[in-house]
C-alpha atoms as a PDB file:
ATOM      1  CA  UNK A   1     -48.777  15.652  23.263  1.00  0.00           C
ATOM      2  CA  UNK A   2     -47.923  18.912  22.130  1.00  0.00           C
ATOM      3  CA  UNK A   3     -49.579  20.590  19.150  1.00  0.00           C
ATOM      4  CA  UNK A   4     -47.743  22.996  16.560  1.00  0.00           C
ATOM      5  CA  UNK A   5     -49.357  26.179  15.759  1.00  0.00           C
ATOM      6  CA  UNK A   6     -48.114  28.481  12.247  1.00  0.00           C
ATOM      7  CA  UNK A   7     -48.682  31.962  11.423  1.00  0.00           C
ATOM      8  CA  UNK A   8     -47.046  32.689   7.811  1.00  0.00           C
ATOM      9  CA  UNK A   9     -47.222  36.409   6.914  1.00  0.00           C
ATOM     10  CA  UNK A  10     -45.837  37.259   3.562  1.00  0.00           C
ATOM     11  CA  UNK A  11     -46.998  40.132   1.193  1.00  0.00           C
ATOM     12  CA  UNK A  12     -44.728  41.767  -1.834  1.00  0.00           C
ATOM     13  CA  UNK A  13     -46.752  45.308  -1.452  1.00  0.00           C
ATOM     14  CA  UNK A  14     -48.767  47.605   1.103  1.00  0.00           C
ATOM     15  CA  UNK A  15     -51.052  50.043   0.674  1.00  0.00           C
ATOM     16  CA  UNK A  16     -49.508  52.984  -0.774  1.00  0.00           C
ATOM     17  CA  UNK A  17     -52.099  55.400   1.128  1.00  0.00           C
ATOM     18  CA  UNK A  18     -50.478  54.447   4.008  1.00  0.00           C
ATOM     19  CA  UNK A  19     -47.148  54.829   3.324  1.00  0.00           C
ATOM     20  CA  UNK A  20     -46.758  58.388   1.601  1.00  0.00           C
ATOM     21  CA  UNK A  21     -47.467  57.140  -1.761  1.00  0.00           C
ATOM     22  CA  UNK A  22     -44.815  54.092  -1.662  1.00  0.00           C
ATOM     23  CA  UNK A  23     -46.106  50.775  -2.762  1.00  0.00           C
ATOM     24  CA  UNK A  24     -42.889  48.726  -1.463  1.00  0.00           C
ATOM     25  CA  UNK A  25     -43.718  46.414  -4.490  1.00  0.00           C
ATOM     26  CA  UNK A  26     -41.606  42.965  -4.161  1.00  0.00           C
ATOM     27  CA  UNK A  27     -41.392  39.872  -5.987  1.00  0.00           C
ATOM     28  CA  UNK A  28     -40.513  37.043  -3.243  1.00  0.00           C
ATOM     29  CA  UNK A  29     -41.778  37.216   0.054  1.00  0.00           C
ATOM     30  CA  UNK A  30     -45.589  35.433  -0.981  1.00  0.00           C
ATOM     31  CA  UNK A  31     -43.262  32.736  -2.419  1.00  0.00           C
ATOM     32  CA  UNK A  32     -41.356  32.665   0.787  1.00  0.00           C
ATOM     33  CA  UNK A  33     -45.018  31.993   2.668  1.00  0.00           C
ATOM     34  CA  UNK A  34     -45.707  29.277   0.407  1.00  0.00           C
ATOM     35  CA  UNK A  35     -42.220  28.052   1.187  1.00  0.00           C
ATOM     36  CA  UNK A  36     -43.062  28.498   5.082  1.00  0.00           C
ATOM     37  CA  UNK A  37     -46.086  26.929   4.796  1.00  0.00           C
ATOM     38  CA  UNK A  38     -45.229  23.946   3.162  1.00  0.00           C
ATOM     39  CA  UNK A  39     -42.337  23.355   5.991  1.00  0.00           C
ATOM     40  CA  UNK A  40     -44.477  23.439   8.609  1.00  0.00           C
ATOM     41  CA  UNK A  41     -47.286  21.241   6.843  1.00  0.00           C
ATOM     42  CA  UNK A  42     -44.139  18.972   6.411  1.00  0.00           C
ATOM     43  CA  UNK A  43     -43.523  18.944  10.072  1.00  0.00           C
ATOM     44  CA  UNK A  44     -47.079  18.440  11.544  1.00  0.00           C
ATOM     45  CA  UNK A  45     -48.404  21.536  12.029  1.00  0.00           C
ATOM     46  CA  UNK A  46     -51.972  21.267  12.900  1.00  0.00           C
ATOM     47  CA  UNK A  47     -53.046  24.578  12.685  1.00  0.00           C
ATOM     48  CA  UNK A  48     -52.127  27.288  10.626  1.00  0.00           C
ATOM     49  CA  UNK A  49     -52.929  30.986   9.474  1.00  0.00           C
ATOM     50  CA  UNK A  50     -52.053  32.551   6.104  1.00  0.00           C
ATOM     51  CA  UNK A  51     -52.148  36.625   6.540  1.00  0.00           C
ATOM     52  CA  UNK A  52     -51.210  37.277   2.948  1.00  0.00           C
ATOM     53  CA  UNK A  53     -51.007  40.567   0.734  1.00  0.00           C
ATOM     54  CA  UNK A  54     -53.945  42.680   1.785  1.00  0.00           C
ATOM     55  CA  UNK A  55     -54.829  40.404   4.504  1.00  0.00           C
ATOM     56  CA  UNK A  56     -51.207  41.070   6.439  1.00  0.00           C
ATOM     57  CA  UNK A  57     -52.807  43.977   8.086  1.00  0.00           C
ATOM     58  CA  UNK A  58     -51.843  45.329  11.547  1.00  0.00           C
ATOM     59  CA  UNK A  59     -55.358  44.131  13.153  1.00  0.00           C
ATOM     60  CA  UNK A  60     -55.132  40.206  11.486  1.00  0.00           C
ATOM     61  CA  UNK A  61     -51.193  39.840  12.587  1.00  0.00           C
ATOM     62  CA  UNK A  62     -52.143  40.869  16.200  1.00  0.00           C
ATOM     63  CA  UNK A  63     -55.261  39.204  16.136  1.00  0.00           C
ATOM     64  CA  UNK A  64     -53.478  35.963  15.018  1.00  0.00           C
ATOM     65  CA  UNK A  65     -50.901  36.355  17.830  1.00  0.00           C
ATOM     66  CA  UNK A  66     -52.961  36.861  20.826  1.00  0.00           C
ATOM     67  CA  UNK A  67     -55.361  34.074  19.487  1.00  0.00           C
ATOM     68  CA  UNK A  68     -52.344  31.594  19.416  1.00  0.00           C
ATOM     69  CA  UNK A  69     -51.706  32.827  22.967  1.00  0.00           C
ATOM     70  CA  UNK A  70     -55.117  32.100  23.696  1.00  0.00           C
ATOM     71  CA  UNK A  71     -54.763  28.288  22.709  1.00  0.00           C
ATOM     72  CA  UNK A  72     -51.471  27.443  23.084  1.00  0.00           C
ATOM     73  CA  UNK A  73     -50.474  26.011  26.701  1.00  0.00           C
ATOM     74  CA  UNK A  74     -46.826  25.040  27.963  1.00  0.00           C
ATOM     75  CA  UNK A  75     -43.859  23.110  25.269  1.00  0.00           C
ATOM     76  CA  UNK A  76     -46.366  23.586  22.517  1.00  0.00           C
ATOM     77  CA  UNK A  77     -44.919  25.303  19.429  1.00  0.00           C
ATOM     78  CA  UNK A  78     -45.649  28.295  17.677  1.00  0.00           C
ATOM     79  CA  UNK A  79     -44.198  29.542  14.330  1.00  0.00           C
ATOM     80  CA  UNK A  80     -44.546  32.822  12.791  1.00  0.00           C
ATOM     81  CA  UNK A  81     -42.892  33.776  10.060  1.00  0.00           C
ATOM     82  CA  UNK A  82     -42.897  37.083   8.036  1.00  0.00           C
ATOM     83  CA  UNK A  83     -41.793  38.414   4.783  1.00  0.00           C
ATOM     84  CA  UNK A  84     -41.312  41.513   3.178  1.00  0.00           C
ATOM     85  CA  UNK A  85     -40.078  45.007   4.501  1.00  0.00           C
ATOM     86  CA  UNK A  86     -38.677  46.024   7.594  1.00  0.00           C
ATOM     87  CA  UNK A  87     -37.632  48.903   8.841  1.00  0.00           C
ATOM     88  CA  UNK A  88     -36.275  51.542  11.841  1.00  0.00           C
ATOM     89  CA  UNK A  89     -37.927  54.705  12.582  1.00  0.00           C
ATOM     90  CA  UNK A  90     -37.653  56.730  15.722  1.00  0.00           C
ATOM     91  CA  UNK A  91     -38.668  55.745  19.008  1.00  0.00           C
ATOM     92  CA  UNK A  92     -41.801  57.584  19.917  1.00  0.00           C
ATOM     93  CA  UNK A  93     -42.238  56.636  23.322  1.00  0.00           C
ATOM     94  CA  UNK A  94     -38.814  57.092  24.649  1.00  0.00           C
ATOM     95  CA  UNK A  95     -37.890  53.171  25.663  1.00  0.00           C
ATOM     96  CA  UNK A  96     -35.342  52.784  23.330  1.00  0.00           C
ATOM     97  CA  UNK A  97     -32.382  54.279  25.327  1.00  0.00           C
ATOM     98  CA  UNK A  98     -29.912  52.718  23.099  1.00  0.00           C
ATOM     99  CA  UNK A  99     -30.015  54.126  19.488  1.00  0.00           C
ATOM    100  CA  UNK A 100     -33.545  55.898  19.649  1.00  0.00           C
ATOM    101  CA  UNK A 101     -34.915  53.758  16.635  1.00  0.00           C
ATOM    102  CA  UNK A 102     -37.662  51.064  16.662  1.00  0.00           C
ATOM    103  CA  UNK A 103     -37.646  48.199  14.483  1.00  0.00           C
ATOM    104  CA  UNK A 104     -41.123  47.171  12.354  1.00  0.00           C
ATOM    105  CA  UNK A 105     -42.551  45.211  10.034  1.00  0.00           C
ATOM    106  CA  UNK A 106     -44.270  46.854   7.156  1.00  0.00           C
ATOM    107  CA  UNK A 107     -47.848  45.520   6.731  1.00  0.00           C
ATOM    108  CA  UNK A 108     -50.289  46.458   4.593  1.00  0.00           C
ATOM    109  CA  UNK A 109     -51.896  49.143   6.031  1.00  0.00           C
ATOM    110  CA  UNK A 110     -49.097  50.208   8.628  1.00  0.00           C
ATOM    111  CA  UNK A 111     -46.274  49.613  10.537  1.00  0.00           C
ATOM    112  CA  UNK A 112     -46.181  46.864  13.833  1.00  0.00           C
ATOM    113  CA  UNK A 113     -43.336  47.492  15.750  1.00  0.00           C
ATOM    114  CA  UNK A 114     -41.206  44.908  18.102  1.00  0.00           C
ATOM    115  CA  UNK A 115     -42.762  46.870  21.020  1.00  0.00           C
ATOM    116  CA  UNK A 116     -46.278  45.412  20.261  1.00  0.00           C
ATOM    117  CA  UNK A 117     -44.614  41.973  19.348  1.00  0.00           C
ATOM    118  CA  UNK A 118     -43.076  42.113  23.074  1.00  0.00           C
ATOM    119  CA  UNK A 119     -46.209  42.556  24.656  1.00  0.00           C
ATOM    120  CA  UNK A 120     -47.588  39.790  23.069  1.00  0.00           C
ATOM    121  CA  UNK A 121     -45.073  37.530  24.262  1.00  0.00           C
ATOM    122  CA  UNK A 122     -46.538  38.733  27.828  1.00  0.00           C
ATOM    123  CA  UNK A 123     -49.784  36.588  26.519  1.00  0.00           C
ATOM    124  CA  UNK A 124     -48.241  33.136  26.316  1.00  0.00           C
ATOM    125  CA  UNK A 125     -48.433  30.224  28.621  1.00  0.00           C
ATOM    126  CA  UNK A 126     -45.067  29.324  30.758  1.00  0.00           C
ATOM    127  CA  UNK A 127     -42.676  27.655  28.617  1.00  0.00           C
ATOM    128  CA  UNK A 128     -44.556  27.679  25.166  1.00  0.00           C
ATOM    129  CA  UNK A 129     -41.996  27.721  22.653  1.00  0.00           C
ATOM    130  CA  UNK A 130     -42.312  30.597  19.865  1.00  0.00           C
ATOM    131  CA  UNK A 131     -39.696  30.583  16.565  1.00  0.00           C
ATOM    132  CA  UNK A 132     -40.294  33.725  14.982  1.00  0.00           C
ATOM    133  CA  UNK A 133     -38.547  33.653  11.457  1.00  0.00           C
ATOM    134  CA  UNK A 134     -38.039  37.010   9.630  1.00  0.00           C
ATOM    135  CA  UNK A 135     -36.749  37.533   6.496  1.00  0.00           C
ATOM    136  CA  UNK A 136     -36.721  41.274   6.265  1.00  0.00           C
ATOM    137  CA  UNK A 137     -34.146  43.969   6.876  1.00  0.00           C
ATOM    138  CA  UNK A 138     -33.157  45.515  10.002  1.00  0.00           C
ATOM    139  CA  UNK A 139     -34.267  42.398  11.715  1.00  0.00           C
ATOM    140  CA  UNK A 140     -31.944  41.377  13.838  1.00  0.00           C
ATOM    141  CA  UNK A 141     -33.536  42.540  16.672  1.00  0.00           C
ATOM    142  CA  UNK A 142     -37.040  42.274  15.760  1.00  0.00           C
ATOM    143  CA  UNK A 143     -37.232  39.380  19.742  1.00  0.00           C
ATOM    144  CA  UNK A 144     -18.283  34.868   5.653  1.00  0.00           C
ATOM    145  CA  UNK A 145     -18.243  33.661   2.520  1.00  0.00           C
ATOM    146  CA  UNK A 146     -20.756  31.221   1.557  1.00  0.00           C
ATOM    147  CA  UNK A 147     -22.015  28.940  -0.935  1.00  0.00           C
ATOM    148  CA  UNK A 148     -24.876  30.490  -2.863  1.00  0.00           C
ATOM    149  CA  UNK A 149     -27.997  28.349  -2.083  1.00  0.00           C
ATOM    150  CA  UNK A 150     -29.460  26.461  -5.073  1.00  0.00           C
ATOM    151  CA  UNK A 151     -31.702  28.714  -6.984  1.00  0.00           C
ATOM    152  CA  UNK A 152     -29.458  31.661  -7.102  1.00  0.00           C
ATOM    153  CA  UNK A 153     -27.148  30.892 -10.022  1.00  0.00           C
ATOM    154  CA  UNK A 154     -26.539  34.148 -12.143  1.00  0.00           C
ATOM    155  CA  UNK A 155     -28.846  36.438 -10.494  1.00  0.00           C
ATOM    156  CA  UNK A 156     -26.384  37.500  -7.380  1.00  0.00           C
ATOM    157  CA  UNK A 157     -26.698  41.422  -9.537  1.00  0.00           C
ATOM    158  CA  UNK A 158     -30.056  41.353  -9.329  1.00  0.00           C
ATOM    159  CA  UNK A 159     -30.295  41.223  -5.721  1.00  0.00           C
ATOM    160  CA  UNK A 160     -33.398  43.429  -4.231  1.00  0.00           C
ATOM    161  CA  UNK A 161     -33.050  44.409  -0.610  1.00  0.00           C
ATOM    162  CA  UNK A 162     -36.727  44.724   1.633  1.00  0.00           C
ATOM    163  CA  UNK A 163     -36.094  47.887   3.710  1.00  0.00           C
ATOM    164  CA  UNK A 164     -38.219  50.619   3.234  1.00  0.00           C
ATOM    165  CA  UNK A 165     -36.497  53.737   2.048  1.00  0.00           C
ATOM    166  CA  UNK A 166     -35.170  55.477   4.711  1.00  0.00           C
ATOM    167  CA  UNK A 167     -36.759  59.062   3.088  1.00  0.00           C
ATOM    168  CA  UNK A 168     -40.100  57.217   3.053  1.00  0.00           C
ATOM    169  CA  UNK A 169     -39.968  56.049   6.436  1.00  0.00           C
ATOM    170  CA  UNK A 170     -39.535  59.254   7.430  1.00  0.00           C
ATOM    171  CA  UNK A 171     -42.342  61.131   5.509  1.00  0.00           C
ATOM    172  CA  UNK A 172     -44.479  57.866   6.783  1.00  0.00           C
ATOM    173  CA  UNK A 173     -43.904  58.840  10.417  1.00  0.00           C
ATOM    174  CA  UNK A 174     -44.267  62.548   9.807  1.00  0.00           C
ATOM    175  CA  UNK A 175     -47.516  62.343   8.461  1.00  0.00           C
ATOM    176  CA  UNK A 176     -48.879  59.659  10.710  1.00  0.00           C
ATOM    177  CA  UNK A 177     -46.824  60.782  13.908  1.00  0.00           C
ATOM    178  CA  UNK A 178     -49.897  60.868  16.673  1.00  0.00           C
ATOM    179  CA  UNK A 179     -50.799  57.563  15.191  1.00  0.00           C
ATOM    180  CA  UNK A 180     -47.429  55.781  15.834  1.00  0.00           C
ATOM    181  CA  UNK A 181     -46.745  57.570  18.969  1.00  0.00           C
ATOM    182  CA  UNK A 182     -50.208  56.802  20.378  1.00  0.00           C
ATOM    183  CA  UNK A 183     -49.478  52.658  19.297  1.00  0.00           C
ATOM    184  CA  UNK A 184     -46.366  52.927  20.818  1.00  0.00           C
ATOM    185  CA  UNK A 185     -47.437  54.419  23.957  1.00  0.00           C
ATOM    186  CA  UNK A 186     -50.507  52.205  24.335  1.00  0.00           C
ATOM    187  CA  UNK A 187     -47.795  49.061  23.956  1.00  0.00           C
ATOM    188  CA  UNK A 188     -45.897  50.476  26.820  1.00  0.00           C
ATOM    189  CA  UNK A 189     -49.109  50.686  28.696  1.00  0.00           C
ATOM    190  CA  UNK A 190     -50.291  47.133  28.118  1.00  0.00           C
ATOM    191  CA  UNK A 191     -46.773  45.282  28.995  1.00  0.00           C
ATOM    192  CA  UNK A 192     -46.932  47.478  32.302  1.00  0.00           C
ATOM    193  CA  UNK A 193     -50.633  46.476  32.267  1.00  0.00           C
ATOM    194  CA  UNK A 194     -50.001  42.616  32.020  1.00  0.00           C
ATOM    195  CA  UNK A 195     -47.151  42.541  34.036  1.00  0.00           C
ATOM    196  CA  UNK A 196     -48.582  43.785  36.939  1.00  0.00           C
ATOM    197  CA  UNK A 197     -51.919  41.420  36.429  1.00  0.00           C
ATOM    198  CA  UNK A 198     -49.449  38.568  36.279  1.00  0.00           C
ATOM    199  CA  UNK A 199     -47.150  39.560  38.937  1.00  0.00           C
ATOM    200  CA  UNK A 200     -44.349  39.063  36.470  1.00  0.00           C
ATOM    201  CA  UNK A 201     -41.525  41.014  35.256  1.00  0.00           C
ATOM    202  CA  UNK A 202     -41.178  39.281  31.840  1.00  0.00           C
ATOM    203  CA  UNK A 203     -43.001  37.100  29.513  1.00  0.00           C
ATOM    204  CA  UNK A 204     -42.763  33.703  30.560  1.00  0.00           C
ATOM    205  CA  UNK A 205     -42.652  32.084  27.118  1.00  0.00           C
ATOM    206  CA  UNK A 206     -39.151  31.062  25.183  1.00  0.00           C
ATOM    207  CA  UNK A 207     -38.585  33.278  21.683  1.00  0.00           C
ATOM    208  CA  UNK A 208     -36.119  31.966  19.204  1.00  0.00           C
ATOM    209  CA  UNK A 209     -35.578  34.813  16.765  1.00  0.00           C
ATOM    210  CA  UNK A 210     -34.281  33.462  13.368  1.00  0.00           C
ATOM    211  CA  UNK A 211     -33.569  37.078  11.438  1.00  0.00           C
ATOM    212  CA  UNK A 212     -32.505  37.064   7.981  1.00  0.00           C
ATOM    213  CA  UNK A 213     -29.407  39.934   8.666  1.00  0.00           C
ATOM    214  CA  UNK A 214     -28.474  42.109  11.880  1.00  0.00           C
ATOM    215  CA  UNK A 215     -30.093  44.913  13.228  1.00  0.00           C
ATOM    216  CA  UNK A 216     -27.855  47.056  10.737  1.00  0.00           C
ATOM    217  CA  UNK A 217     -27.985  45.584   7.848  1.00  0.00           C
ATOM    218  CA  UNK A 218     -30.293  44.725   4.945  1.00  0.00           C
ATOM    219  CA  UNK A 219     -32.069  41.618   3.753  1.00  0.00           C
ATOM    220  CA  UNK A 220     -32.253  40.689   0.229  1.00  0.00           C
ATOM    221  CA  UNK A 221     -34.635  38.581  -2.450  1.00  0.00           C
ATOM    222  CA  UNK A 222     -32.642  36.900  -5.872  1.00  0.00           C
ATOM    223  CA  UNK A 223     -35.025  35.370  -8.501  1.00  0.00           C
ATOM    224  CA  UNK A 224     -38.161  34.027  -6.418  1.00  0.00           C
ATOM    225  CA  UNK A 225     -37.350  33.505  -2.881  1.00  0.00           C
ATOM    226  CA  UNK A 226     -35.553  35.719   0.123  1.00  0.00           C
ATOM    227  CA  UNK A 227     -32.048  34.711   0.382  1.00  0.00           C
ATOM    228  CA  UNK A 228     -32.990  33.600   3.730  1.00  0.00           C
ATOM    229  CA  UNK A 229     -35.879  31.726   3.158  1.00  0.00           C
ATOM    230  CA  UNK A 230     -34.199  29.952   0.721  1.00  0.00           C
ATOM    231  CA  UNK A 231     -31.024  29.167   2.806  1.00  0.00           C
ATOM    232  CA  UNK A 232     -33.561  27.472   5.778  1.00  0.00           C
ATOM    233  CA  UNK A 233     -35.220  25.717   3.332  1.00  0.00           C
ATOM    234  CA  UNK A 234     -32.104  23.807   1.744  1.00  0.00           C
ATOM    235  CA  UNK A 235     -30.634  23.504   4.945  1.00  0.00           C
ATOM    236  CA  UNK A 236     -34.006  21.794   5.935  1.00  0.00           C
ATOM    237  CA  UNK A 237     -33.585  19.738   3.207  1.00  0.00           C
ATOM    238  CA  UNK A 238     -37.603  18.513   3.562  1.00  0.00           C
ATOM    239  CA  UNK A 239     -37.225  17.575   7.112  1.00  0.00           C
ATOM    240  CA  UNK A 240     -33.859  15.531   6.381  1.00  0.00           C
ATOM    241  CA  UNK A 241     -32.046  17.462   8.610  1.00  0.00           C
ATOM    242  CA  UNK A 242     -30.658  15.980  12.259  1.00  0.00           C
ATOM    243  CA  UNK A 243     -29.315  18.371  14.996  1.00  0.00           C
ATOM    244  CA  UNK A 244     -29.426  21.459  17.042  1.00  0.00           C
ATOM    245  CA  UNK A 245     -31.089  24.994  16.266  1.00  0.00           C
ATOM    246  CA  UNK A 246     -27.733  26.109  16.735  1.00  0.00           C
ATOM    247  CA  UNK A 247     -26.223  23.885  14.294  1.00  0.00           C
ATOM    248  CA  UNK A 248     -28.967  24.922  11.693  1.00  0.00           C
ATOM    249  CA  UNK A 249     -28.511  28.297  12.150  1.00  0.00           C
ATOM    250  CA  UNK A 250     -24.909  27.348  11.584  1.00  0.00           C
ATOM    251  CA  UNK A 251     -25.450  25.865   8.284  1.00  0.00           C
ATOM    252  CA  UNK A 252     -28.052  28.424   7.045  1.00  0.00           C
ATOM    253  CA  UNK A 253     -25.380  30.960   7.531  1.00  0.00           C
ATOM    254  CA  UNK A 254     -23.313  29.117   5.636  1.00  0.00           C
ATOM    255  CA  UNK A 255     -25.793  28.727   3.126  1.00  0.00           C
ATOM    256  CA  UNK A 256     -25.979  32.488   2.998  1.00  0.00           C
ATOM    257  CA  UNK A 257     -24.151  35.440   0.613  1.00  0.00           C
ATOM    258  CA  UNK A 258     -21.600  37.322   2.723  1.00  0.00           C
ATOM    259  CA  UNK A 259     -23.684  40.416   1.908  1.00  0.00           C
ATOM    260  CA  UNK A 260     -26.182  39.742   4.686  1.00  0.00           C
ATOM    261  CA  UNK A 261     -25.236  37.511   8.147  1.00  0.00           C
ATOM    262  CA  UNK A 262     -28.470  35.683   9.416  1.00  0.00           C
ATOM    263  CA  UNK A 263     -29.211  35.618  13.153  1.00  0.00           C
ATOM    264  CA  UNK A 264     -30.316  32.950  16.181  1.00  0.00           C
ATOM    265  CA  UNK A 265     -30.687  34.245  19.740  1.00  0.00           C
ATOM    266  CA  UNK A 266     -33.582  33.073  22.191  1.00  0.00           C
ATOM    267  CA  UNK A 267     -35.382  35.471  24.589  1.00  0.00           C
ATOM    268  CA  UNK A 268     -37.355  35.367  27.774  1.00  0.00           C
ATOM    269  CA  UNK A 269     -37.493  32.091  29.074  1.00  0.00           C
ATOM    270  CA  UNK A 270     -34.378  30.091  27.942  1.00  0.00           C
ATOM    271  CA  UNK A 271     -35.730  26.284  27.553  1.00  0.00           C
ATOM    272  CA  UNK A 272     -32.627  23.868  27.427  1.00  0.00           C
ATOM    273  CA  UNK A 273     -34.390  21.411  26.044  1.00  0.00           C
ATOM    274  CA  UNK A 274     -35.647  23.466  23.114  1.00  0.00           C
ATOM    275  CA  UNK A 275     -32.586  24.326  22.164  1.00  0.00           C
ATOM    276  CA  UNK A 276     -31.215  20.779  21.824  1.00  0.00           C
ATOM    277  CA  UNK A 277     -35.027  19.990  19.779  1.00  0.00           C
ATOM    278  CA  UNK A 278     -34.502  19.226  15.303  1.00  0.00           C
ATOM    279  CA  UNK A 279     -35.528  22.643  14.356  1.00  0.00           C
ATOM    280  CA  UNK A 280     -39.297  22.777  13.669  1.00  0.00           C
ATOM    281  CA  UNK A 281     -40.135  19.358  15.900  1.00  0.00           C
ATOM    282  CA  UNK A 282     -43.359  19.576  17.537  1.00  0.00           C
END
């Protein structure tokens, strides 16, 4: 039988010594864990780790990941989920040929970047399943007009996007440059490194991202949850819902203000089966 494996990351500030002064203070995203938490509890999750406010550091997060990878073997589910800031700051170590930006989570005490996610993904067993749910800006990347989900009422004006400001990610990097470039580079490194232990060319694992808006926009919080926590969590209606991923990332885009368009795409190793799975089924 397979087993279900959760790691909810949620925290509504960092560490302000890390981040030029900048506290990113939020309201939501530890109520968006609970949220998280509670789904997966609800869907028979046997395991789970909570990496909230000071604990959401860069060491705990990657700890947590390659210690899932560690466990986990093939068709067993992992879910992480974060919450709370994102951002894009330049590519330091040249392998984003694209645009030249990187996308990251903020933690507590620094930045993880979708580099060192990817290599992690190099850790997994063949075919292990991995949703990674985050409901933070720029995230789109990071693996219309709607019906306001229920909680949101009045407070549509009062809408608080999670993207660091783009003059504080900049004096963040600046200051902490041989840091970040030295993370970045050492990511690089280790995919090279564990691809060629492997003899692989790619992780071997499946990845369904479920972002909260695309790569260029931003994500917001109303009242006490992320608008996109709290658009998969009515359209999971307590485990009531029957169907596809694709039809519940259908309906939690629907369930979504046109101001930000949620995401679904699945990386790596494409698992027909998993696509056709209820969202969340073990």
């Amino acid at each position: 039988m397979p087993t279900g494996h959760a790691i909810h990351i949620g925290l509504n500030s960092v560490d302000p010594d890390q981040y030029d002064g900048w506290d990113g203070q939020l309201n939501a995203p530890e109520n968006d864990l609970q949220e998280m938490e509670d789904l997966t509890t609800d869907a028979g999750f046997g395991k789970k780790d909570i990496l909230k406010g000071e604990a959401a550091t860069r060491e705990n997060v990657r700890n947590a990941i390659a210690s899932a990878a560690q466990s986990l073997e093939s068709d067993d589910l992992l879910v992480i989920s974060y919450s709370g800031h994102g951002t894009r700051v330049p590519d330091l170590n040249g392998d984003e040929r694209r645009d030249g930006k990187d996308d990251a989570w903020c933690l507590y005490d620094g930045l993880l970047f979708d580099d060192e996610l990817e290599y992690h993904w190099y850790l997994f067993e063949k075919d292990v399943r991995i949703i990674l749910i985050s409901d933070s800006c720029h995230s789109g990347t990071m693996s219309r007009d709607s019906v306001l989900p229920r909680s949101f009422g009045n407070f549509v004006d009062l809408k608080v996007p999670r993207i660091m400001p783009t003059s504080v990610a900049r004096r963040t990097i600046r200051e902490s440059r041989e840091k970040y470039t030295e993370i970045q580079l050492a990511a690089a490194s280790a995919i090279e490194t564990v691809r060629a232990e492997k003899g692989i060319d790619r992780p071997q694992c499946a990845v369904r991202l479920l972002a909260a808006c695309m790569e260029s926009q931003l994500a917001f919080e109303v009242g006490a949850n992320g608008v996109f926590t709290e658009a998969i969590m009515q359209a999971w209606d307590e485990g009531k819902f029957r169907g596809s991923y694709q039809s519940f990332y259908r309906l939690v885009t629907a369930l979504t203000p046109r101001y930000q368009t949620p995401q679904h795409r699945v990386d790596w190793n494409r698992l027909p089966a998993f696509d056709q799975q209820n969202p969340f089924q073990i």
